[in-house]
Protein backbone atom coordinates (compact mmCIF):
# COMPACT_ATOMS: atom_id res chain seq x y z
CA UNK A 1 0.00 0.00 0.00
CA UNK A 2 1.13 3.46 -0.63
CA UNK A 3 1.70 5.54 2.31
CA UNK A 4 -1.47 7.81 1.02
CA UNK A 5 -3.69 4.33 1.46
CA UNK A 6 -2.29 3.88 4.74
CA UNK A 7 -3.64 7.20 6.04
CA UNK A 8 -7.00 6.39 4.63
CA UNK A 9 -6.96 3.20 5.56
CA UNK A 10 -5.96 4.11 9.80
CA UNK A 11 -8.08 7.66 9.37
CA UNK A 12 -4.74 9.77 9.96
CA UNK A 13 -3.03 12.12 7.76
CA UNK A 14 0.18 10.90 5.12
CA UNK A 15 2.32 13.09 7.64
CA UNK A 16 1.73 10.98 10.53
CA UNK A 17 2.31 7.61 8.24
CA UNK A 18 5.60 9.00 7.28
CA UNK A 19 6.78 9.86 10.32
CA UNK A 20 6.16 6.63 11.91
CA UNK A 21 7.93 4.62 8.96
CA UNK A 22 10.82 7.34 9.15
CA UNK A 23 10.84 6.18 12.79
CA UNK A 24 11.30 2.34 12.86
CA UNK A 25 13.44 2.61 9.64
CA UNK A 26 15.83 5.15 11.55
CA UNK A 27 15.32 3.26 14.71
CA UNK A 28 16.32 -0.10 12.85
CA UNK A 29 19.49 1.20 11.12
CA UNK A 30 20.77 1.65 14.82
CA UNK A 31 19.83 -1.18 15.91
CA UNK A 32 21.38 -2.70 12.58
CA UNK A 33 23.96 -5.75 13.45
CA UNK A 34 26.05 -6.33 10.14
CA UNK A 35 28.41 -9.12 12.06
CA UNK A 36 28.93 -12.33 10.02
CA UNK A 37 28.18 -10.56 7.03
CA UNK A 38 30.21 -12.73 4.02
CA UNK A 39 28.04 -13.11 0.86
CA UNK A 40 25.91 -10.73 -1.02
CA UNK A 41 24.09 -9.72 -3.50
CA UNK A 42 23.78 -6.74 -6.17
CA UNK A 43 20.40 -5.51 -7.89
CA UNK A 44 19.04 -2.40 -9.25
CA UNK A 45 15.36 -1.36 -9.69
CA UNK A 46 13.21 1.83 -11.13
CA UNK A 47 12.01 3.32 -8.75
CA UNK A 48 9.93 5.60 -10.71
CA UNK A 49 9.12 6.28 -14.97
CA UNK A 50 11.79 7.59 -16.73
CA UNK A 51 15.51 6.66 -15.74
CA UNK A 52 15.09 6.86 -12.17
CA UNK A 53 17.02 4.35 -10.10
CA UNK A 54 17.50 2.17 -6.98
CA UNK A 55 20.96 0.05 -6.16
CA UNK A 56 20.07 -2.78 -3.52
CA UNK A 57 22.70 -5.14 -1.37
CA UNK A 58 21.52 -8.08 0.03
CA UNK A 59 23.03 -10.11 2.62
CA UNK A 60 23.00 -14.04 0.94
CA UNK A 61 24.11 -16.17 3.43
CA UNK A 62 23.21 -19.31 4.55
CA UNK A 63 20.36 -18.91 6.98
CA UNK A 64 20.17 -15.08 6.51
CA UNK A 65 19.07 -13.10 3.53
CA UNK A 66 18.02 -9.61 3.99
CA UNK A 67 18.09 -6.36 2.35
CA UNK A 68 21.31 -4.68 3.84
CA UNK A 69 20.99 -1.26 2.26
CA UNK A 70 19.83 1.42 -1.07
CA UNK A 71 21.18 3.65 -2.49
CA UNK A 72 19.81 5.94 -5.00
CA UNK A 73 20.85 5.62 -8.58
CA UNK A 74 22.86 2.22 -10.61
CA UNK A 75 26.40 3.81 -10.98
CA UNK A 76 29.58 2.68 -9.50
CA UNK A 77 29.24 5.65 -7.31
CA UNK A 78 26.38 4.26 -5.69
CA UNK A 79 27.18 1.10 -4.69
CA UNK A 80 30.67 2.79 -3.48
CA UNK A 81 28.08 4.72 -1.34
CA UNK A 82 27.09 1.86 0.26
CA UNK A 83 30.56 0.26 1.12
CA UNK A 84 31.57 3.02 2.74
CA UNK A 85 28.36 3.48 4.70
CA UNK A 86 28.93 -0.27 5.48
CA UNK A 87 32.78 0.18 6.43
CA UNK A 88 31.55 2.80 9.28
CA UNK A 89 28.87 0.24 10.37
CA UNK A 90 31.20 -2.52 11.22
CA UNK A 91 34.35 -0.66 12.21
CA UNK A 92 36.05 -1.99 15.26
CA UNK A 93 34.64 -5.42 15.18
């Protein structure tokens, strides 16, 4: 559902829908444990008409396969983006 359908759907506004997603998302990047990490996986998708894009990482291992991170747009740049968001993420361990 879109976030607009969501509103509708719990009688609240788009704002308050955003805010809460904004919330959990922020609240699990924190909360984000990136130990064990060893195999992944590369994808892009359009995210909107036009050439508008999305890079996605997955984590494939074994027993745990989840989205890891996105970055906006398919170039080398972006999925550099996301390395080096990664590198701060698991420093000292």
């Amino acid at each position: 559902m879109s976030g607009a359908e969501v509103a509708e759907c719990f009688n609240t506004s788009f704002g308050k829908v955003f805010r809460a997603v904004k919330w959990i998302v922020d609240w699990g990047l924190e909360h984000r444990n990136l130990d064990g990490v060893e195999s992944i996986g590369v994808d892009e998708v359009q995210v909107r008409k036009g050439h508008h894009y999305a890079t996605l990482v997955y984590q494939l291992d074994a027993g745990n396969k989840r989205l890891l991170g996105i970055e906006e747009g398919r170039t080398e740049e972006s999925l550099e983006t996301f390395f080096e968001k990664f590198d701060e993420d698991t420093e000292g361990e």
